[in-house]
N, C-alpha and C. Protein backbone atom coordinates (compact mmCIF):
# COMPACT_ATOMS: atom_id res chain seq x y z
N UNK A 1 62.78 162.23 -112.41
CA UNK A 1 62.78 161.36 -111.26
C UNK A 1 61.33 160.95 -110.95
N UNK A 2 60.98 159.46 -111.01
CA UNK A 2 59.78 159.14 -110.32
C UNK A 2 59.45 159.21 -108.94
N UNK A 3 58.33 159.15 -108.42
CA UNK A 3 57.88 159.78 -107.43
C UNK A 3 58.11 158.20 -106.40
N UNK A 4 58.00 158.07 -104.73
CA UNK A 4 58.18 157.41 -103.63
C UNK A 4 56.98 156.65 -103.63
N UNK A 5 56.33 155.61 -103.70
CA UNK A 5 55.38 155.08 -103.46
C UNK A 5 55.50 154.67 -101.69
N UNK A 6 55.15 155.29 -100.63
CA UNK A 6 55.49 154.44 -99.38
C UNK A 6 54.64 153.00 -99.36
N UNK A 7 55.08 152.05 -98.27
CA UNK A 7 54.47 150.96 -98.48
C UNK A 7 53.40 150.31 -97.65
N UNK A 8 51.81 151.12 -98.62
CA UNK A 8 50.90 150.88 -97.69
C UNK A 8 50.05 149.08 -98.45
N UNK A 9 49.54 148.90 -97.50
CA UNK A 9 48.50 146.89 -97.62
C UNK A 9 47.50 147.78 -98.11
N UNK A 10 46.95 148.97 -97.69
CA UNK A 10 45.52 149.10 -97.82
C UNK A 10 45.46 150.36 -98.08
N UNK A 11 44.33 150.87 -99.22
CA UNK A 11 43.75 152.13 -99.40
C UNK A 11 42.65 152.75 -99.08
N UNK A 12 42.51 153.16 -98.45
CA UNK A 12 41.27 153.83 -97.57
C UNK A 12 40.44 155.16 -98.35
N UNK A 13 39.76 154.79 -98.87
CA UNK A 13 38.96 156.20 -99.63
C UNK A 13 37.76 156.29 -99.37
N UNK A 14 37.56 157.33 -98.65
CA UNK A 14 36.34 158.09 -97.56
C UNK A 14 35.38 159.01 -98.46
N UNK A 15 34.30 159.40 -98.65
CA UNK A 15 33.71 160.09 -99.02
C UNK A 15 33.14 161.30 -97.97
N UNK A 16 33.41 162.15 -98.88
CA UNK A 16 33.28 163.36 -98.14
C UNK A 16 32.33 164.60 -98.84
N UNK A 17 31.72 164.15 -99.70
CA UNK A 17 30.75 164.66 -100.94
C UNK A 17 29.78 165.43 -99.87
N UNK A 18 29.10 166.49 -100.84
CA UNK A 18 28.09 167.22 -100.04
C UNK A 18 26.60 165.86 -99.81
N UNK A 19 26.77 164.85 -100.69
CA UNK A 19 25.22 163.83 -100.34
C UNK A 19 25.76 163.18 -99.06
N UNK A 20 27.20 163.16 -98.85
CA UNK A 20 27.28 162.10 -97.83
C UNK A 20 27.73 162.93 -96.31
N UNK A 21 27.04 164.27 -96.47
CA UNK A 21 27.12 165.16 -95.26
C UNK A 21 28.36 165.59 -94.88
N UNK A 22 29.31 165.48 -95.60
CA UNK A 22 31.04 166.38 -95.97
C UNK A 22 31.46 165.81 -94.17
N UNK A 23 31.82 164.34 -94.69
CA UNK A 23 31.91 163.96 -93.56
C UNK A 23 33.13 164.15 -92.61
N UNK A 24 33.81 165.21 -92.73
CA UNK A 24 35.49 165.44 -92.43
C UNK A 24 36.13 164.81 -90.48
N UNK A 25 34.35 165.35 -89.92
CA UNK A 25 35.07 164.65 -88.69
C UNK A 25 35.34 163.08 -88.43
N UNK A 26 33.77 162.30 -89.11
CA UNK A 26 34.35 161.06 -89.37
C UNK A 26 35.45 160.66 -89.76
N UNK A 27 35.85 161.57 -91.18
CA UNK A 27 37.10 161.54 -91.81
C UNK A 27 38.24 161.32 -90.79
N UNK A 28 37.84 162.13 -90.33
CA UNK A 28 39.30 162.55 -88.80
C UNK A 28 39.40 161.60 -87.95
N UNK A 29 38.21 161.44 -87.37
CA UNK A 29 38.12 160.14 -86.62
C UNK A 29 38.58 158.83 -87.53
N UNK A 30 38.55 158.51 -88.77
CA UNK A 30 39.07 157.43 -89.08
C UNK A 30 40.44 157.47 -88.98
N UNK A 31 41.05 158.49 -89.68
CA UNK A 31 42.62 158.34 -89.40
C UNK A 31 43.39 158.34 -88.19
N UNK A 32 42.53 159.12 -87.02
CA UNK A 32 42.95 158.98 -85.85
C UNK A 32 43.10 157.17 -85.21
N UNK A 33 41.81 156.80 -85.72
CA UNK A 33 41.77 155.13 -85.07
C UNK A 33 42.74 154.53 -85.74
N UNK A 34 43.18 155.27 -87.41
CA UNK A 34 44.21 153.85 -87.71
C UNK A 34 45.72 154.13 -87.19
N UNK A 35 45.73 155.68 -86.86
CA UNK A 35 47.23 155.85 -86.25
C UNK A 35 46.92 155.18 -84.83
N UNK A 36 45.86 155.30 -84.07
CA UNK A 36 46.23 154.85 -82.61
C UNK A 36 46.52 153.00 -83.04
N UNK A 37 45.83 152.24 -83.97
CA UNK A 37 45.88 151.14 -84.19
C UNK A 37 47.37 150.65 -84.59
N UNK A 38 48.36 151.84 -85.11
CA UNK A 38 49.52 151.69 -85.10
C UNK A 38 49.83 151.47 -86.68
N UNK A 39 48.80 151.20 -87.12
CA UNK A 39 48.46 151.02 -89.00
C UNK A 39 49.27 151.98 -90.15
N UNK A 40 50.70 152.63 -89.89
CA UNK A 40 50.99 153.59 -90.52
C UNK A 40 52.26 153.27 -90.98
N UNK A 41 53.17 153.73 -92.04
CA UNK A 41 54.46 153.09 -92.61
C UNK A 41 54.91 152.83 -91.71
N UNK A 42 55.73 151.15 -92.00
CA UNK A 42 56.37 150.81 -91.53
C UNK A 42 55.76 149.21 -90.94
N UNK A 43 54.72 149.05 -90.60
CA UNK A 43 53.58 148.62 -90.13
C UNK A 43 53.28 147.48 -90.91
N UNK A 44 53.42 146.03 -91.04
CA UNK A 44 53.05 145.37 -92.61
C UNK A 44 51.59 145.42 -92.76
N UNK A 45 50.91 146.03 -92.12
CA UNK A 45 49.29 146.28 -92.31
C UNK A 45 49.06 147.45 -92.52
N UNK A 46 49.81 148.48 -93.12
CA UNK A 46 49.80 150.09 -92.82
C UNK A 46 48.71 150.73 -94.12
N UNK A 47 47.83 151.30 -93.27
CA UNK A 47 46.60 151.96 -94.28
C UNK A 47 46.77 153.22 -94.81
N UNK A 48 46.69 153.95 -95.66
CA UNK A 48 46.48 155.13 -96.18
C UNK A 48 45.01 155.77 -96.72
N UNK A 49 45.11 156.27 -95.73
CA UNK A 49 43.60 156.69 -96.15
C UNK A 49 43.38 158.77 -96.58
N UNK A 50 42.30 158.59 -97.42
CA UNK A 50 42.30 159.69 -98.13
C UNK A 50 40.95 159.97 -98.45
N UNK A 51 40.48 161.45 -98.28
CA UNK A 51 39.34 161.51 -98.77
C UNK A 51 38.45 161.81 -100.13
N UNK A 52 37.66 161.92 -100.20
CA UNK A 52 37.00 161.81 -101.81
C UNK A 52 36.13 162.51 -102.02
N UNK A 53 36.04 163.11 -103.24
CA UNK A 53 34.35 163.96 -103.38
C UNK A 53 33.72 162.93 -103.36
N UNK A 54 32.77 162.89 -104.00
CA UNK A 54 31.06 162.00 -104.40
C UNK A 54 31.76 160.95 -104.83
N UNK A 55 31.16 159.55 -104.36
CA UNK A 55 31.48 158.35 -104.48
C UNK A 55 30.62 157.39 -106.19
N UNK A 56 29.61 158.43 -106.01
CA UNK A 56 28.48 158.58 -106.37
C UNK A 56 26.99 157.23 -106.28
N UNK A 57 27.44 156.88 -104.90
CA UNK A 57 26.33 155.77 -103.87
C UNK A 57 25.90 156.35 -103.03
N UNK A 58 25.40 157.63 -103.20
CA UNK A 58 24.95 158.43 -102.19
C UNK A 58 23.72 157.89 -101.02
N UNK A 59 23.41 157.24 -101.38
CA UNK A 59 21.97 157.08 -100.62
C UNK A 59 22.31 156.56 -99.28
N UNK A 60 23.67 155.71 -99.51
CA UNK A 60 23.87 154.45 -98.45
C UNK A 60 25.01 155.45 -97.53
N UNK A 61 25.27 156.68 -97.78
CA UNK A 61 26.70 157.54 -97.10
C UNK A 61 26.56 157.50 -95.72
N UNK A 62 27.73 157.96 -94.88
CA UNK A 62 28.77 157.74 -95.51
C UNK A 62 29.47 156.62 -96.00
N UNK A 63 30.07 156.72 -97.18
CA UNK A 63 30.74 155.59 -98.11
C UNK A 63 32.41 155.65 -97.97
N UNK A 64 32.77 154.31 -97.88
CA UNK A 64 34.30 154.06 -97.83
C UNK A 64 34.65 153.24 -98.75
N UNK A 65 35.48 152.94 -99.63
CA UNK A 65 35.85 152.10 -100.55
C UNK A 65 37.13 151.81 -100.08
N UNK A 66 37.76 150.57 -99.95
CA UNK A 66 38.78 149.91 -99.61
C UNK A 66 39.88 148.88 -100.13
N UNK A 67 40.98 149.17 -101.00
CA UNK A 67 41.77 148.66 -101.84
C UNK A 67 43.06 148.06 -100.84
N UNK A 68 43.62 146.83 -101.66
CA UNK A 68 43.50 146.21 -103.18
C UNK A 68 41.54 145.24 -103.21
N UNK A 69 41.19 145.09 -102.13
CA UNK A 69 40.16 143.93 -101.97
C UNK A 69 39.42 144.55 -102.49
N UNK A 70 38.92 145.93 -103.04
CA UNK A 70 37.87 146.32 -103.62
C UNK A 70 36.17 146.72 -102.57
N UNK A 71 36.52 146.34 -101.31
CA UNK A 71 35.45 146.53 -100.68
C UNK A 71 34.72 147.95 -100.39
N UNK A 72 33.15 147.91 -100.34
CA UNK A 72 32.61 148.95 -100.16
C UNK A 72 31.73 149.39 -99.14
N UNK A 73 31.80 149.84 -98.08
CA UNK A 73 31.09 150.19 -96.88
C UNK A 73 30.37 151.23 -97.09
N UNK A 74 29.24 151.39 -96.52
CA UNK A 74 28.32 151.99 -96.29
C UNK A 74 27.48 152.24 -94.49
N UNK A 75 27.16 153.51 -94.70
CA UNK A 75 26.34 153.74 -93.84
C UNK A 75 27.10 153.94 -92.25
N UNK A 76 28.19 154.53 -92.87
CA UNK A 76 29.66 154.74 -91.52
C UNK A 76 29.19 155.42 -90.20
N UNK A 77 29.60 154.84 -89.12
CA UNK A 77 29.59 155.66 -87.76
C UNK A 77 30.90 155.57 -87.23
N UNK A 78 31.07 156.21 -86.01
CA UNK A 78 32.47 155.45 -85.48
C UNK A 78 32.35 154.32 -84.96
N UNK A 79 31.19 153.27 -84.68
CA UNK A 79 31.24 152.15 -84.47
C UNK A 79 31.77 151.38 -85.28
N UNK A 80 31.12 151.67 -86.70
CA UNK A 80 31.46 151.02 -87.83
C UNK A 80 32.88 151.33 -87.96
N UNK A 81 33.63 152.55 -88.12
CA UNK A 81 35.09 152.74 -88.15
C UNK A 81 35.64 151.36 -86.99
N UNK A 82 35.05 151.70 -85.83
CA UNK A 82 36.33 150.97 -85.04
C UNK A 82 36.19 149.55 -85.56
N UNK A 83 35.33 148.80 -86.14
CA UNK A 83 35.22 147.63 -86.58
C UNK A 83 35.83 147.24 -87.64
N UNK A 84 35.88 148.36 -88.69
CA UNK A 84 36.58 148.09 -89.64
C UNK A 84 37.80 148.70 -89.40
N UNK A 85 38.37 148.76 -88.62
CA UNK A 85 39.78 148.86 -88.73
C UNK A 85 40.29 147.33 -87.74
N UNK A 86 39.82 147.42 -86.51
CA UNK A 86 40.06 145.91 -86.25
C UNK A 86 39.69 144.65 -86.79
N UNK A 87 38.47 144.59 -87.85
CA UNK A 87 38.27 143.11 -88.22
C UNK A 87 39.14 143.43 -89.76
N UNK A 88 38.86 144.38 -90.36
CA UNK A 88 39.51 144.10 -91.69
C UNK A 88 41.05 144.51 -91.68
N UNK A 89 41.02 145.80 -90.93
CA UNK A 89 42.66 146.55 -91.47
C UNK A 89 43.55 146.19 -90.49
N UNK A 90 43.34 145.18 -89.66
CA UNK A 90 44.56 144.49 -88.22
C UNK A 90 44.55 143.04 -89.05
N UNK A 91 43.20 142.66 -89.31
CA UNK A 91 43.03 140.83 -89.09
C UNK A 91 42.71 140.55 -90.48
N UNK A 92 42.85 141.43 -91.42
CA UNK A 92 42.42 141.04 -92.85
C UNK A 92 41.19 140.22 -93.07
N UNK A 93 39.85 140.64 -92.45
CA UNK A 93 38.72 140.09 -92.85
C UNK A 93 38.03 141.29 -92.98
N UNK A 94 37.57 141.65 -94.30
CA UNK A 94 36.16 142.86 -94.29
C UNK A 94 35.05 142.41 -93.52
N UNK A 95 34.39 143.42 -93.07
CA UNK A 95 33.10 143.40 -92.29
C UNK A 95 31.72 143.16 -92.85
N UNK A 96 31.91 141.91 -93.43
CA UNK A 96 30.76 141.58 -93.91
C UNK A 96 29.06 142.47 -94.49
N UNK A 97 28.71 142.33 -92.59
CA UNK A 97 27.58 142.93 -92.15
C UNK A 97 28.20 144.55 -92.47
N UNK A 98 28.73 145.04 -92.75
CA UNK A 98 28.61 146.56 -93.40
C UNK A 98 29.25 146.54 -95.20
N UNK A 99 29.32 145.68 -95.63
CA UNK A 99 29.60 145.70 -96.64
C UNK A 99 28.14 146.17 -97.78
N UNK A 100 28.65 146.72 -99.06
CA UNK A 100 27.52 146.54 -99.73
C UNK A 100 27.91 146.15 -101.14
N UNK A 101 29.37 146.11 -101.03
CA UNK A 101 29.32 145.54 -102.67
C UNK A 101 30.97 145.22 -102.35
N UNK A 102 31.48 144.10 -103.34
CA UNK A 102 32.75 143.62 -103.19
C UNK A 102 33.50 143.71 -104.81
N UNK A 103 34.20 143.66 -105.40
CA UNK A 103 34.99 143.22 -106.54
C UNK A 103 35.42 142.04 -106.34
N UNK A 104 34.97 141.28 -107.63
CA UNK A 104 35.29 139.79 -107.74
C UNK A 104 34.64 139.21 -107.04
């Protein structure tokens, strides 16, 4: 039997590496903002987010990488969280000004 894929828009992968200061409360705090944002199955914007060892972009941490769009954030606070969950993961625009690298 193959396994349930639930049906998330977006993949959320957090770094949590010892360079990027084992960021678990950020961590926490992100998933908290996307459940209060309502972002969870069921949701046609629903994120899954998960954390990661070493991204290995250490310099710029904490680092988030963000699928299918390929985007890569850097330099995370919870300011930066609450922004990127309302400009990119509600309204489908990445946050430019925290971006540091894109696919395609």
């Amino acid at each position: 039997m193959k396994p349930t894929m639930m049906p998330y828009k977006r993949h959320a992968i957090f770094c949590c590496g010892k360079s990027c200061g084992e960021q678990m409360p950020l961590l926490n705090y992100l998933k908290d903002r996307v459940m209060q944002a309502g972002l969870i199955v069921g949701d046609p914007n629903a994120v899954r987010v998960n954390r990661a060892g070493c991204l290995g972009v250490c310099a710029q941490g904490p680092i988030m990488v963000v699928y299918p769009e390929g985007v890569w954030y850097c330099n995370l606070d919870e300011a930066a969280i609450d922004q990127i969950v309302e400009q990119h993961f509600k309204m489908g625009e990445p946050v430019e000004s925290l971006m540091f690298y894109r696919y395609g």
